[in-house]
Protein backbone atom coordinates (compact mmCIF):
# COMPACT_ATOMS: atom_id res chain seq x y z
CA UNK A 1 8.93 -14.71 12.98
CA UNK A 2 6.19 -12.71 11.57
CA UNK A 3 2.97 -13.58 10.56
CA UNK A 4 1.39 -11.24 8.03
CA UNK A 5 -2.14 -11.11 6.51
CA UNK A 6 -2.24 -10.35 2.89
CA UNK A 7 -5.60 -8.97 1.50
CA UNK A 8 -5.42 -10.02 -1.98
CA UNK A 9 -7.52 -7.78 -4.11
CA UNK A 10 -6.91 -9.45 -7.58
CA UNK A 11 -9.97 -11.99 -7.27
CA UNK A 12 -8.02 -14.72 -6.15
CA UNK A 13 -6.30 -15.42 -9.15
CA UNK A 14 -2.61 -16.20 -9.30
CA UNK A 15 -0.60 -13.26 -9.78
CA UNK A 16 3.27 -12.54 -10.33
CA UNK A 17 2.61 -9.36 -7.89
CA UNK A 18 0.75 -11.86 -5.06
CA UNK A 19 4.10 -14.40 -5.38
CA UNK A 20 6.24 -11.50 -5.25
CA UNK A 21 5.02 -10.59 -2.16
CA UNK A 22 5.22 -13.74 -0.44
CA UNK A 23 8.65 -14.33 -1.75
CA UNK A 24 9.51 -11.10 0.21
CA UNK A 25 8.11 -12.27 3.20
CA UNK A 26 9.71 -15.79 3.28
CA UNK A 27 12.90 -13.66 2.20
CA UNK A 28 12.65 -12.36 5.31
CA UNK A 29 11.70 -15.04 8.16
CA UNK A 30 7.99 -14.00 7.46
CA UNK A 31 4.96 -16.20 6.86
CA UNK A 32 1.67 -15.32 5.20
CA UNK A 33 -1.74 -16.34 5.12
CA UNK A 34 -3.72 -14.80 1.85
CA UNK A 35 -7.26 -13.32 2.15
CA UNK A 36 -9.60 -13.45 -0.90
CA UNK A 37 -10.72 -10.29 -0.34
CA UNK A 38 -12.98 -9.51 -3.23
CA UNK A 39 -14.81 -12.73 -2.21
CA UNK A 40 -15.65 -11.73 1.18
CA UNK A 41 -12.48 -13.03 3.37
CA UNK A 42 -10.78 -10.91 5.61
CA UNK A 43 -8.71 -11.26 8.29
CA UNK A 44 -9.69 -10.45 11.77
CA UNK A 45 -8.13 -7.44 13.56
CA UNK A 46 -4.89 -8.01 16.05
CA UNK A 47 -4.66 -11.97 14.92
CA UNK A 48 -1.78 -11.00 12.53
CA UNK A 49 1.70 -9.11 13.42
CA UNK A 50 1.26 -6.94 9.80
CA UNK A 51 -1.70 -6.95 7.16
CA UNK A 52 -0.30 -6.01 3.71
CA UNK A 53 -3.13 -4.92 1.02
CA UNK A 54 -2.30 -5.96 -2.77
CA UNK A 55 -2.78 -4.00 -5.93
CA UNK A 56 -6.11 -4.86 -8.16
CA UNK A 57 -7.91 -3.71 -11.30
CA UNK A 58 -11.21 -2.62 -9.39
CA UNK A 59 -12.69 0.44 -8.37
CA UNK A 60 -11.76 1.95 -4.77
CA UNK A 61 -15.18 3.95 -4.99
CA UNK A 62 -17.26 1.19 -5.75
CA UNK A 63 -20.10 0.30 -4.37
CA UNK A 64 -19.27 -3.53 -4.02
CA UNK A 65 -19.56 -4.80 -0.36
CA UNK A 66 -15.75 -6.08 -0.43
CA UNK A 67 -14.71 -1.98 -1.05
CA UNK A 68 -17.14 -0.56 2.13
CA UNK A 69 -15.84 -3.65 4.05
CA UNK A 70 -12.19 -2.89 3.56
CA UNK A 71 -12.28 1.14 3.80
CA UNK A 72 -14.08 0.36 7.24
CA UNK A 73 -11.35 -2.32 8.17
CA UNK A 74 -8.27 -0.80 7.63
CA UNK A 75 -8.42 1.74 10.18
CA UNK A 76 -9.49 -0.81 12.78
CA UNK A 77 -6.36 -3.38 11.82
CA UNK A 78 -4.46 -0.30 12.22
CA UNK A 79 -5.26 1.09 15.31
CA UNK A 80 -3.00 -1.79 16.83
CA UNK A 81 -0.47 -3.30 14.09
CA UNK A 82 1.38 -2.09 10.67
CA UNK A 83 -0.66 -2.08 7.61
CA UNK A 84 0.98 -1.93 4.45
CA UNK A 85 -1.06 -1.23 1.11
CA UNK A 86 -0.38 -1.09 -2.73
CA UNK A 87 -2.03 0.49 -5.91
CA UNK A 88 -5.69 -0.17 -5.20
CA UNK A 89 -5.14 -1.38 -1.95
CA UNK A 90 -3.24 2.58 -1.38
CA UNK A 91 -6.31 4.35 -3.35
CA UNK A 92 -8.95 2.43 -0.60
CA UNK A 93 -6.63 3.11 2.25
CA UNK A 94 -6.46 6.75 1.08
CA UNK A 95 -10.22 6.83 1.38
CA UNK A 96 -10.62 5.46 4.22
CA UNK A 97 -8.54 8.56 6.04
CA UNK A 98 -10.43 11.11 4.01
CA UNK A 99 -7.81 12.08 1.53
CA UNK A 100 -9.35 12.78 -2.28
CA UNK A 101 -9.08 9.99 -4.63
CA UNK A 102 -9.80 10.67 -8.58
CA UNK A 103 -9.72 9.16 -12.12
CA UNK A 104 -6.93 9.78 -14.08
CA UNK A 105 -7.71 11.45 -17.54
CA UNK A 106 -5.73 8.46 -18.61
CA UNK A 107 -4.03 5.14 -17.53
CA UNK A 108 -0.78 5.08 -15.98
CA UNK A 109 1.07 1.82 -16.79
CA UNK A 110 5.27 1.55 -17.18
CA UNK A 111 8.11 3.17 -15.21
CA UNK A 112 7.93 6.26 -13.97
CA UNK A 113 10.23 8.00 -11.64
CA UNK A 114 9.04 9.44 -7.88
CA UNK A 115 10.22 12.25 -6.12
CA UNK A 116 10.58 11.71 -2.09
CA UNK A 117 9.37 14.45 0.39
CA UNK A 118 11.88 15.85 3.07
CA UNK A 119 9.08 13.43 5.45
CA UNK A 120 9.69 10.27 2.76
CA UNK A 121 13.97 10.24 3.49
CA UNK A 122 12.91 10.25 7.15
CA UNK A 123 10.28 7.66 7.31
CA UNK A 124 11.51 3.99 7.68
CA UNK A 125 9.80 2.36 5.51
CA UNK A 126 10.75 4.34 2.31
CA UNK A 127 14.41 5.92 3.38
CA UNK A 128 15.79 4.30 0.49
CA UNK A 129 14.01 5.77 -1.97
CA UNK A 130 16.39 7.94 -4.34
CA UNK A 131 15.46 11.13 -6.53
CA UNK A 132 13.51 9.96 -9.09
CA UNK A 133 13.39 6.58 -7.98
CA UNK A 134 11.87 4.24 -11.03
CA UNK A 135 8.81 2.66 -9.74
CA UNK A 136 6.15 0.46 -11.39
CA UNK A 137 3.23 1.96 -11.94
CA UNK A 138 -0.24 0.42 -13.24
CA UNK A 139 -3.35 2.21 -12.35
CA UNK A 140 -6.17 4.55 -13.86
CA UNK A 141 -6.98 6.57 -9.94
CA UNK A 142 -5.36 9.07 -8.83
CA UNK A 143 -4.68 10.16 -4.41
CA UNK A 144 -4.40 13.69 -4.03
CA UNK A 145 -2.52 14.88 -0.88
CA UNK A 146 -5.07 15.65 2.18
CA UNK A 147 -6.74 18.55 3.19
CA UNK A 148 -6.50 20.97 6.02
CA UNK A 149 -8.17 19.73 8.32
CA UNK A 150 -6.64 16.31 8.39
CA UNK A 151 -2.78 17.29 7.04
CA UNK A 152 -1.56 17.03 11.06
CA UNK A 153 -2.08 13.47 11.27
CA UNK A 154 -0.77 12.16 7.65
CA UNK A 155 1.94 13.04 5.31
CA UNK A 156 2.99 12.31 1.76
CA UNK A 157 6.46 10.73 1.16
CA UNK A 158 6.59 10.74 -1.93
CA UNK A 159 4.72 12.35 -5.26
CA UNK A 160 4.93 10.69 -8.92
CA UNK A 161 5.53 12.41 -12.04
CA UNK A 162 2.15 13.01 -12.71
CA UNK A 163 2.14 15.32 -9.33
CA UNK A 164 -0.20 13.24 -7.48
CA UNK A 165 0.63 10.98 -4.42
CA UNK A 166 3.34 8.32 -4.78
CA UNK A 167 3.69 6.91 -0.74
CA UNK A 168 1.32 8.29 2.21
CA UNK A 169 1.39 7.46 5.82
CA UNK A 170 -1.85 8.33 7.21
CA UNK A 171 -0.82 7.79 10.59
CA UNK A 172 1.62 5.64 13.42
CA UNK A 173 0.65 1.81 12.03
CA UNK A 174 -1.23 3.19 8.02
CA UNK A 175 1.37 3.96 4.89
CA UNK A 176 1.46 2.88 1.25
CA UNK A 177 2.00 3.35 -2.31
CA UNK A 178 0.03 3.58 -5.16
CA UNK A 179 3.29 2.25 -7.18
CA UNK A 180 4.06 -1.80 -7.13
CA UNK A 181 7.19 -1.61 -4.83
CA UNK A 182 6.74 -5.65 -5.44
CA UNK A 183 7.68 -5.18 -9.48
CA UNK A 184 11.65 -6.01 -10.11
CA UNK A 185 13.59 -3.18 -11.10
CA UNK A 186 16.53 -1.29 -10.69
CA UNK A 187 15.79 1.22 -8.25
CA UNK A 188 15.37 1.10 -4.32
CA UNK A 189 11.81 0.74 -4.30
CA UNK A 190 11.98 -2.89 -3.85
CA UNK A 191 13.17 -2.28 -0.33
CA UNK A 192 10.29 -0.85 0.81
CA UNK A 193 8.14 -4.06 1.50
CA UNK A 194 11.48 -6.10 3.17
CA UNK A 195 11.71 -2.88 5.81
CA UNK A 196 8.09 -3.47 6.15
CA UNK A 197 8.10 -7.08 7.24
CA UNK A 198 11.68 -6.27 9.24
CA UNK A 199 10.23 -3.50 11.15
CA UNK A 200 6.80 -5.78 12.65
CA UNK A 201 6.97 -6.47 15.97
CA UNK A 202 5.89 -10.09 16.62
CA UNK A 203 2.98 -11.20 19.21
């Protein structure tokens, strides 16, 4: 069974996105511990079989010591298990690997449809996405897809309508998506997060 680490980025209020989570886990054999992340808790590195990083209305360029704390974590928890992140959680996670992250001239928030890469129908987590797969999306940054210099080690699965990045994995144990795979709908998205928690190897 599972134990994942979620890094809740919403200020430790109660969300419908935070519950959604952990009623994906439970769904399946999983159990969670939540981190107030915004207030300074994290999880330690290698304690946890998967860390999965939550969507959240703040900045992932500010200068608040939560945001420098969590760009420097993630590629630590990585280095030995699966991290999973979404929306902000993806934007921070982006940064953290060097890839460009950049306001949006304006707010994305509704359905929009994605378009998988020949690398996104291969990769396990997101092989169910469909063309133009309806996603949720709520967010005002954008991730651009990596430079040169760094492409080898990272790949884009998937870009939105707007043309930026959709679902990145930035290397072996790092992927995400700046869309709520959480958020009920109709597509396959909501699969993503249950191959996440199927795929962890437990301690």
């Amino acid at each position: 069974m599972p134990c994942i680490a979620i890094v809740d980025l919403h200020g430790g209020h109660p969300t419908t996105a935070l519950a959604s989570i952990d009623n994906i886990v439970l769904a399946n054999q999983g159990t969670v511990e939540v981190f107030d992340c915004l207030a300074g808790r994290f999880p330690r590195p290698r304690k946890f079989d998967g860390y999965v990083l939550t969507g959240g209305s703040g900045s992932p360029t500010e200068s608040a010591p939560w945001r420098v704390r969590l760009q420097a974590a993630i590629p630590e928890w990585s280095k030995s298990r699966p991290v999973f992140a979404i929306g902000l959680g993806f934007q921070v996670m982006a940064a953290a690997y060097g890839w460009p992250v950049r306001p949006l001239e304006r707010p994305r928030d509704g359905i929009f449809p994605v378009t998988p890469t020949p690398a996104g129908w291969e990769d396990p987590l997101m092989v169910d996405l469909e063309h133009a797969t309806p996603v949720t999306e709520q967010r005002t940054w954008s991730v651009l897809p990596p430079p040169a210099a760094i492409r080898s080690k990272s790949v884009v699965l998937a870009y939105t309508s707007n043309g930026d990045v959709a679902a990145a994995r930035f290397g072996p144990h790092a992927s995400g998506t700046i869309f709520h795979p959480e958020a009920r709908g109709e597509g396959t998205a909501g699969t993503i997060l249950a191959r996440f928690v199927m795929g962890l190897p437990t301690q």
